[in-house]
Protein backbone atom coordinates (compact mmCIF):
# COMPACT_ATOMS: atom_id res chain seq x y z
CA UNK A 1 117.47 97.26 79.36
CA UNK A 2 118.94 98.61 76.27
CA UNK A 3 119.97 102.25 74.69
CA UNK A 4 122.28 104.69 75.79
CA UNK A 5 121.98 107.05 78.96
CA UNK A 6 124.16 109.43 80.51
CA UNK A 7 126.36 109.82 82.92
CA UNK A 8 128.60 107.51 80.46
CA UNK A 9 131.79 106.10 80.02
CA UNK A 10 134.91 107.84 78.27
CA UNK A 11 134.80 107.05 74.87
CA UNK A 12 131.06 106.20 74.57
CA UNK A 13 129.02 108.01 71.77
CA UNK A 14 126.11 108.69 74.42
CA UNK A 15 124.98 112.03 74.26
CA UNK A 16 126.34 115.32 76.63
CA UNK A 17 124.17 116.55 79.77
CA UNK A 18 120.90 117.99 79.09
CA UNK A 19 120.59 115.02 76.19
CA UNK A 20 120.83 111.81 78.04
CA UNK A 21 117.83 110.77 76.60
CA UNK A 22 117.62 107.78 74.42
CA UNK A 23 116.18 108.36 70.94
CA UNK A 24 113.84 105.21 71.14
CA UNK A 25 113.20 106.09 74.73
CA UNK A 26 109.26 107.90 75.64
CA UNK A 27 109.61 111.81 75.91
CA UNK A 28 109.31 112.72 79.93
CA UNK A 29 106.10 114.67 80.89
CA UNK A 30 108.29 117.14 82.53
CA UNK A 31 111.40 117.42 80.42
CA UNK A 32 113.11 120.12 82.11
CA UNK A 33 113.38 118.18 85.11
CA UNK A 34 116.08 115.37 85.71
CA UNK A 35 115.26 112.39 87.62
CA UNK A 36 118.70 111.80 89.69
CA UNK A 37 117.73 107.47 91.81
CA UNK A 38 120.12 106.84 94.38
CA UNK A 39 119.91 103.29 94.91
CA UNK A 40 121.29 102.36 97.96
CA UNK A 41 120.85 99.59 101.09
CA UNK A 42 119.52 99.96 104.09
CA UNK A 43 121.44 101.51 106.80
CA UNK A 44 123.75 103.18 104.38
CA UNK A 45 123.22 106.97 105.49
CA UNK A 46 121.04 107.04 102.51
CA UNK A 47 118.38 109.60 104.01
CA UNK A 48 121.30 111.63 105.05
CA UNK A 49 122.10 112.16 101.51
CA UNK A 50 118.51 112.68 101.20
CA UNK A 51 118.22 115.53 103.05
CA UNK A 52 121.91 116.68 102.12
CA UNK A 53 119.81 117.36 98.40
CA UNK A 54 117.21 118.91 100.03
CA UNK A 55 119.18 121.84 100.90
CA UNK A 56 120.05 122.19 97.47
CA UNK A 57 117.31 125.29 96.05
CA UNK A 58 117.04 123.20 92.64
CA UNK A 59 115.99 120.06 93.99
CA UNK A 60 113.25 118.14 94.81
CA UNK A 61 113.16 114.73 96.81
CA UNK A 62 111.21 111.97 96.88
CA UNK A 63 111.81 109.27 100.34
CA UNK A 64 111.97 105.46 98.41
CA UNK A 65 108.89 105.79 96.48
CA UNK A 66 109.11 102.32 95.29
CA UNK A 67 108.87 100.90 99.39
CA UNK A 68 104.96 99.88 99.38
CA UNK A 69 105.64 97.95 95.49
CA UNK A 70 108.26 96.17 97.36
CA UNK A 71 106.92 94.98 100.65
CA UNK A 72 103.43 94.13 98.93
CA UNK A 73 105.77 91.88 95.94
CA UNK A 74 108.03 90.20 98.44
CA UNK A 75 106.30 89.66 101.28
CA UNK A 76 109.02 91.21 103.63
CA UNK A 77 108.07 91.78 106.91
CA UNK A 78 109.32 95.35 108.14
CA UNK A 79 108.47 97.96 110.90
CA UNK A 80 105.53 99.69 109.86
CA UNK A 81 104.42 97.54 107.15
CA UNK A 82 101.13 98.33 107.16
CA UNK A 83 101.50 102.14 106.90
CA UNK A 84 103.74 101.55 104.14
CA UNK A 85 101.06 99.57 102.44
CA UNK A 86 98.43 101.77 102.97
CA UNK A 87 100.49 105.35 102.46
CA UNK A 88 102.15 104.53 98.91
CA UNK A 89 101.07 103.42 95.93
CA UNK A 90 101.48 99.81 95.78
CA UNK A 91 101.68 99.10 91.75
CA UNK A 92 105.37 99.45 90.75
CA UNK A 93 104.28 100.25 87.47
CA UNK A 94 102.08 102.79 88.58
CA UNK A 95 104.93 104.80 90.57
CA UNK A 96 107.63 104.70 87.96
CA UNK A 97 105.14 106.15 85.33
CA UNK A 98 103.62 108.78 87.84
CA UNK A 99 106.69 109.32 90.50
CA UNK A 100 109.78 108.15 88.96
CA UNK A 101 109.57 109.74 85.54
CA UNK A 102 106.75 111.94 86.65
CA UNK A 103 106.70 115.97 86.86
CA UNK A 104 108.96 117.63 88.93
CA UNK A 105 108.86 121.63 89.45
CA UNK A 106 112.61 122.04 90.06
CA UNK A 107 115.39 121.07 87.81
CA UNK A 108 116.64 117.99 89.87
CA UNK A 109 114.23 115.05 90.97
CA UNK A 110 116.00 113.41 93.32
CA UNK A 111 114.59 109.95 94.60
CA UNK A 112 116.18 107.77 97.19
CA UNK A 113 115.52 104.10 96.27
CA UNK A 114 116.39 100.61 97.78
CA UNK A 115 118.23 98.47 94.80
CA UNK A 116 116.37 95.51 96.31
CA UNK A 117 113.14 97.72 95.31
CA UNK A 118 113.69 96.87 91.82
CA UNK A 119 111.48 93.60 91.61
CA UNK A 120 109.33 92.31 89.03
CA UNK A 121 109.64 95.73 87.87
CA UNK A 122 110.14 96.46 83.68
CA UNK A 123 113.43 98.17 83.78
CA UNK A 124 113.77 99.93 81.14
CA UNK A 125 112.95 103.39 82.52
CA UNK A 126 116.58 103.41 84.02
CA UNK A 127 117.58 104.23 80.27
CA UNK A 128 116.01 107.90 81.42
CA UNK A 129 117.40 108.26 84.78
CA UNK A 130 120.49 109.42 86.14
CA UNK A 131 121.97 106.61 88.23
CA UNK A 132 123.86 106.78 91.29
CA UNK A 133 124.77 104.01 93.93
CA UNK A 134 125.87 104.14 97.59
CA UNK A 135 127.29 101.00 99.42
CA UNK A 136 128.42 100.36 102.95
CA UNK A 137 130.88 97.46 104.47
CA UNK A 138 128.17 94.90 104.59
CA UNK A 139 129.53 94.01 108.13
CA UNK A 140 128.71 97.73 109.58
CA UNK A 141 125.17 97.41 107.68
CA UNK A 142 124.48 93.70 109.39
CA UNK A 143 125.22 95.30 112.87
CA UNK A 144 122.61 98.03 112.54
CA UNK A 145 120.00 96.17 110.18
CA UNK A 146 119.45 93.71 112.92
CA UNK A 147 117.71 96.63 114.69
CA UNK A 148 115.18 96.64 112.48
CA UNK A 149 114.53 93.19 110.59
CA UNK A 150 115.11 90.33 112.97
CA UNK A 151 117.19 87.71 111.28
CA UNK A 152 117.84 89.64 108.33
CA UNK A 153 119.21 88.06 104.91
CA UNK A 154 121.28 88.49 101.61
CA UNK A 155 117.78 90.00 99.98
CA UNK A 156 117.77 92.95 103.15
CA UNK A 157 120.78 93.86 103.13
CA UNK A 158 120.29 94.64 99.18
CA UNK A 159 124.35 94.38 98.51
CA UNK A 160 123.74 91.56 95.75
CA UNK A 161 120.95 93.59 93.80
CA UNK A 162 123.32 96.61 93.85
CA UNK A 163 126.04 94.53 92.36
CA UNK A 164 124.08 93.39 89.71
CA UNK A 165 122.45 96.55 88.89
CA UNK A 166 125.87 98.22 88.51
CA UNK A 167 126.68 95.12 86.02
CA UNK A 168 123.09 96.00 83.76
CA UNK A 169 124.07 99.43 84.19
CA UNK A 170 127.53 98.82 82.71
CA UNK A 171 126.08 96.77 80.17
CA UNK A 172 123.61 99.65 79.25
CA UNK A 173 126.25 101.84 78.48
CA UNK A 174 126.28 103.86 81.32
CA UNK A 175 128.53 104.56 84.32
CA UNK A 176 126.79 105.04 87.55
CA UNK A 177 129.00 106.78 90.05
CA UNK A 178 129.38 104.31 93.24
CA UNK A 179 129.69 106.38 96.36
CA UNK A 180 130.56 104.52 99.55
CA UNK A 181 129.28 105.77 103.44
CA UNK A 182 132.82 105.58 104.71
CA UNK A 183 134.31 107.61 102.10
CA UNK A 184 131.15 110.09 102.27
CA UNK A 185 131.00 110.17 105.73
CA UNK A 186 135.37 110.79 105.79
CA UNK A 187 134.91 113.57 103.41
CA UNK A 188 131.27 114.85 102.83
CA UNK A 189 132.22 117.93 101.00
CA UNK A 190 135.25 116.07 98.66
CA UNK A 191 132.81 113.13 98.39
CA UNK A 192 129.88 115.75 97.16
CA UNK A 193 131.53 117.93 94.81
CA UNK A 194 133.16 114.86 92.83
CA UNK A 195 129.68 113.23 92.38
CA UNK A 196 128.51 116.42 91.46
CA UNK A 197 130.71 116.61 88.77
CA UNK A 198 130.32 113.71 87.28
CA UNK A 199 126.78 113.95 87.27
CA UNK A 200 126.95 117.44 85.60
CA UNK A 201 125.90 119.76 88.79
CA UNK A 202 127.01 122.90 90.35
CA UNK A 203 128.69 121.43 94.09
CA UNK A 204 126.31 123.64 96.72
CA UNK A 205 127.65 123.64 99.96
CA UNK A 206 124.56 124.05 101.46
CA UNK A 207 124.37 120.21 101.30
CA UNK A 208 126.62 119.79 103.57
CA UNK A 209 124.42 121.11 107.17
CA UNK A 210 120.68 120.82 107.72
CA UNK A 211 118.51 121.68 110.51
CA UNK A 212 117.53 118.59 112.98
CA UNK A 213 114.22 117.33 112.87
CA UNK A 214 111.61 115.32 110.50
CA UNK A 215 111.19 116.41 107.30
CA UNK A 216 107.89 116.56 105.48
CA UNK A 217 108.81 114.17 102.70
CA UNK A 218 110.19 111.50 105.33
CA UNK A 219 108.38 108.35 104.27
CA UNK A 220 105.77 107.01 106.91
CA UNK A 221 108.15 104.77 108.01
CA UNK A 222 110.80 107.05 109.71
CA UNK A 223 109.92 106.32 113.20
CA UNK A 224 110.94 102.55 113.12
CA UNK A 225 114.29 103.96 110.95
CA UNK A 226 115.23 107.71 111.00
CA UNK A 227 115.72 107.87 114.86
CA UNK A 228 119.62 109.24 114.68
CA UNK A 229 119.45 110.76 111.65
CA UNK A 230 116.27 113.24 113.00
CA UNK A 231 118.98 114.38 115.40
CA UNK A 232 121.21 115.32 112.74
CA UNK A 233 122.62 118.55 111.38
CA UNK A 234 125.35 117.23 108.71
CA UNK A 235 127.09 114.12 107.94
CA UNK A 236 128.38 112.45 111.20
CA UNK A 237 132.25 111.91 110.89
CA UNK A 238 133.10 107.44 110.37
CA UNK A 239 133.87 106.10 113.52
CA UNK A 240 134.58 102.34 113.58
CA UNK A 241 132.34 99.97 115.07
CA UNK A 242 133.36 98.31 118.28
CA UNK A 243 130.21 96.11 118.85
CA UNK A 244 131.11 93.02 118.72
CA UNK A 245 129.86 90.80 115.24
CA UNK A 246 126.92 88.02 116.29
CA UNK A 247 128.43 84.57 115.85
CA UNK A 248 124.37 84.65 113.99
CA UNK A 249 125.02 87.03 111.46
CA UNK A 250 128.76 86.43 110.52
CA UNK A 251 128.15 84.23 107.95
CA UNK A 252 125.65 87.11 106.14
CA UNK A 253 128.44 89.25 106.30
CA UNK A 254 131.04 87.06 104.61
CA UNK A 255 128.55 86.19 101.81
CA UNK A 256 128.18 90.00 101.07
CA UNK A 257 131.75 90.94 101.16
CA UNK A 258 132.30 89.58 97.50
CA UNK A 259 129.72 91.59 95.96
CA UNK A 260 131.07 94.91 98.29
CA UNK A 261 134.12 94.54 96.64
CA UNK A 262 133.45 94.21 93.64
CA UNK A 263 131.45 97.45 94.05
CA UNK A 264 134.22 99.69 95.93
CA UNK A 265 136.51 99.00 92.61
CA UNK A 266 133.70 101.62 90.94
CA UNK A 267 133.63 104.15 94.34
CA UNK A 268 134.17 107.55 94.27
CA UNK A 269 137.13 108.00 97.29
CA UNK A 270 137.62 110.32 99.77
CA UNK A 271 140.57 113.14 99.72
CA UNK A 272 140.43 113.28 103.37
CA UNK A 273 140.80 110.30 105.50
CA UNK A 274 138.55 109.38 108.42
CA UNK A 275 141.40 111.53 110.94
CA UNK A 276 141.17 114.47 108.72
CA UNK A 277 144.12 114.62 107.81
CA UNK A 278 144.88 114.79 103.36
CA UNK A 279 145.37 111.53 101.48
């Protein structure tokens, strides 16, 4: 991936908002619309920031587009697999060109992605995306993954291909803001309004409650995932977890923690801490 994008670092002679185009790069068939990818892990409160967006009366979503590409390239066996498979489209190429950098009728496109989504995938579209990560402590996302992929590994819980992406991001030119669940989930609206900024939008509180229930643009798979989140209204506060860590899946965790480091350097922090009370 080469050419300069926005966001971008201080310094950098990459264009303002509104031009964070690259010259070389294709003109978008809907250029008044900004694709904003989230690429997170699993289990990382993603679809909470999902339908945070939502609320937002300039926004679009799209629920992880790239899923059906994925599971059909890899091979991974998840809940629901074959709805996946037969709801999305299952050519990569297909969806970037159509959904990624496709129309949009509302100024922001936002699209939740998996990082580990990104596989034998061209990647230079990301040149004409706004890019945004979120992370969790690899040892809270082991806990709850194991839920949902028995025996999961490095590749599920996706914290590798985020760290790398950040690196080709870096190397790009660009800086993607990092946000982290803990620090989200300690200070949602703090959290919010600095992404916000430095990705060149208005803060809208309105992101900060929804309504409980599905949501028509829930992927297909939502039943085997979105069980706690359905019963949401807002961003639960962090709690710690108590269950104890499977002698199993200790060694998963430790192998992640590197790369979750690495990637908390970048995250945007809380102002609040998990109490309340004002850093």
């Amino acid at each position: 991936m080469s050419g300069p994008t926005w966001p971008n670092r201080a310094g950098s002679s990459v264009p303002p908002p509104g031009l964070f185009r690259a010259p070389d790069a294709p003109a978008r068939s809907s250029p008044s619309s900004r694709p904003l990818c989230l690429w997170s892990g699993p289990r990382n409160v993603s679809t909470a920031l999902m339908y945070a967006f939502a609320q937002r009366a300039d926004t679009r979503v799209v629920d992880e587009p790239l899923y059906a590409h994925y599971l059909r390239v890899s091979g991974a066996d998840h809940p629901g697999r074959d709805d996946v498979l037969r709801a999305q489209e299952n050519d990569g190429a297909k969806v970037v060109r159509d959904v990624v950098l496709g129309p949009c009728d509302r100024p922001i496109w936002f699209q939740k992605h998996m990082a580990h989504h990104l596989v034998e995938l061209d990647r230079a579209f990301l040149r004409q995306t706004v890019n945004v990560l979120l992370i969790r402590d690899p040892a809270e996302v082991v806990l709850t993954l194991r839920h949902q992929v028995r025996a999961p590994t490095l590749r599920d819980v996706g914290i590798k291909a985020q760290a790398e992406l950040l690196d080709e991001l870096h190397a790009a030119g660009q800086a993607p803001p990092v946000l982290d669940a803990k620090e989200l989930l300690s200070d949602p609206e703090g959290v919010l309004a600095e992404l916000c900024r430095r990705v060149a939008l208005p803060f809208d509180a309105a992101m900060l409650s929804w309504p409980a229930g599905p949501r028509p643009f829930d992927g297909v798979w939502a039943p085997h995932w979105y069980q706690n989140v359905r019963k949401s209204t807002g961003f639960d506060a962090w709690r710690a977890k108590t269950e104890p860590m499977p002698a199993e899946l200790a060694p998963l965790a430790a192998e992640c923690r590197p790369w979750y480091e690495q990637l908390m350097q970048h995250a945007i922090r809380a102002r609040r801490s998990p109490t309340g009370a004002a850093k």
